[in-house]
Protein backbone atom coordinates (compact mmCIF):
# COMPACT_ATOMS: atom_id res chain seq x y z
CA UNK A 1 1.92 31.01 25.44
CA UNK A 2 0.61 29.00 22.36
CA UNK A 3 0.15 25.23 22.56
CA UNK A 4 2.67 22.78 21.47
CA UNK A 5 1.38 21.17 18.40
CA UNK A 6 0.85 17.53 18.72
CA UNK A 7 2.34 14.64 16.20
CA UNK A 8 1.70 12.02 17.83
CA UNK A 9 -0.73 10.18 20.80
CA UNK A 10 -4.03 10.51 21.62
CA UNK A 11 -6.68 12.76 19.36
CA UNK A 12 -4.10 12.10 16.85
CA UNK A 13 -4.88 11.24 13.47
CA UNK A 14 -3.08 9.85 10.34
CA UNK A 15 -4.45 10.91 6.96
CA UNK A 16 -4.25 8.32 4.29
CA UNK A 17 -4.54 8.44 0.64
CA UNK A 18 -4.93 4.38 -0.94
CA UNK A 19 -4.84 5.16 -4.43
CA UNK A 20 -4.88 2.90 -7.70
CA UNK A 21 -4.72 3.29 -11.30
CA UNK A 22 -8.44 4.14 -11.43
CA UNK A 23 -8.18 6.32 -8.74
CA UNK A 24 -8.58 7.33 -5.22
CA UNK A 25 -10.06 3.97 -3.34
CA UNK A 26 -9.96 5.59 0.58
CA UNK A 27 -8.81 8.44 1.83
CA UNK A 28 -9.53 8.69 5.62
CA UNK A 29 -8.11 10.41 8.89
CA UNK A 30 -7.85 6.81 11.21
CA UNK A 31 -5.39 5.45 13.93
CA UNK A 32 -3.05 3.97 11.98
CA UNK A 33 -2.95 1.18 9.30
CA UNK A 34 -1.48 -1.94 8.81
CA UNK A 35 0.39 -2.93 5.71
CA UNK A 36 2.39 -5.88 3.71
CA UNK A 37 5.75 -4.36 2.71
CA UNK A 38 8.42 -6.62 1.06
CA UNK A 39 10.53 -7.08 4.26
CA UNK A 40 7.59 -7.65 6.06
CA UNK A 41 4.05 -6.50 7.91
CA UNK A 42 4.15 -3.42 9.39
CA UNK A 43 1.67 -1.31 10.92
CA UNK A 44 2.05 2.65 11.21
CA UNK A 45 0.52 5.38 13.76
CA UNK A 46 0.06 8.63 14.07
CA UNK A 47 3.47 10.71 14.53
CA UNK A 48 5.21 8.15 12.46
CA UNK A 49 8.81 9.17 11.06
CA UNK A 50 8.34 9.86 7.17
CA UNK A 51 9.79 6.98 5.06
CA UNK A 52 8.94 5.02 1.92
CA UNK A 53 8.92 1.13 1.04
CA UNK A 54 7.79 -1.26 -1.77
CA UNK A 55 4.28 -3.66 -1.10
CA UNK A 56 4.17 -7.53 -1.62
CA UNK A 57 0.36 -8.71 -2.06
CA UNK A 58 -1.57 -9.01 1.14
CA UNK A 59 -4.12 -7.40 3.25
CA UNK A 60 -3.71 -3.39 4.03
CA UNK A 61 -6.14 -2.48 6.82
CA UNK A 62 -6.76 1.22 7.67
CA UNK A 63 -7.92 1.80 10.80
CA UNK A 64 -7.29 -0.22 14.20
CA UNK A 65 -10.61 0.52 15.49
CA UNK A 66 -12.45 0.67 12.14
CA UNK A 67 -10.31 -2.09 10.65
CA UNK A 68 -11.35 -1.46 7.13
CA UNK A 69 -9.33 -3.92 4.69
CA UNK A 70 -8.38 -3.58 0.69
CA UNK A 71 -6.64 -6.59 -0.98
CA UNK A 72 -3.57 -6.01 -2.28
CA UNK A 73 -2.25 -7.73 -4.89
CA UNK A 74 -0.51 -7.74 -8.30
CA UNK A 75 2.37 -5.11 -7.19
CA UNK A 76 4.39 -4.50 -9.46
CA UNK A 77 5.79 -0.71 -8.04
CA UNK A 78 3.54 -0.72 -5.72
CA UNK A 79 4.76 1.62 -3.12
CA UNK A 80 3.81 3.13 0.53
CA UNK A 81 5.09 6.25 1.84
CA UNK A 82 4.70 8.64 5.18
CA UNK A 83 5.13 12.23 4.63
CA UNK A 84 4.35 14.91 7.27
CA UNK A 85 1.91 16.20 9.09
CA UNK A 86 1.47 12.80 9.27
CA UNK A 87 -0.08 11.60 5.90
CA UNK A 88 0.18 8.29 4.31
CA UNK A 89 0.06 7.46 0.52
CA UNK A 90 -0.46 3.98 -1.00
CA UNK A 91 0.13 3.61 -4.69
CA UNK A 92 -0.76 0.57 -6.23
């Protein structure tokens, strides 16, 4: 019998893309990442549901063990979305 395929949990990783208009900044497999959204700070993990939302300026941090940070700020349409497997695209 084949083996369940994972989403979420341990040895799971999310894949994100932090892009800008001169390009690709990060793109990583990490534990999840931390973000400034408009409604508030939220953080995302591995196995997250897909969904998309609209960045204030802040501080987006990739990684809770690595913990590397970008600045965010001058946002106009900036925007962060989750798409499956999981993967994670920030366009500012």
């Amino acid at each position: 019998m084949a083996e369940p395929k994972r989403i979420g949990g341990q040895g799971a990783a999310l894949d994100v893309n932090l892009v800008t208009p001169r390009g690709v900044v990060a793109h990583d497999a990490t534990d999840g990442l931390t973000a400034p959204g408009e409604e508030g700070e939220f953080e995302v993990l591995p196995g997250h549901v897909p969904f998309l939302t609209a960045l204030r300026p802040g501080v987006l941090t990739i990684g809770d063990r690595t913990r590397a940070r970008y600045a965010v700020s001058h946002c106009r349409g900036c925007r962060y979305s989750v798409t499956p497997p999981p993967r994670a695209y920030v366009d500012m």
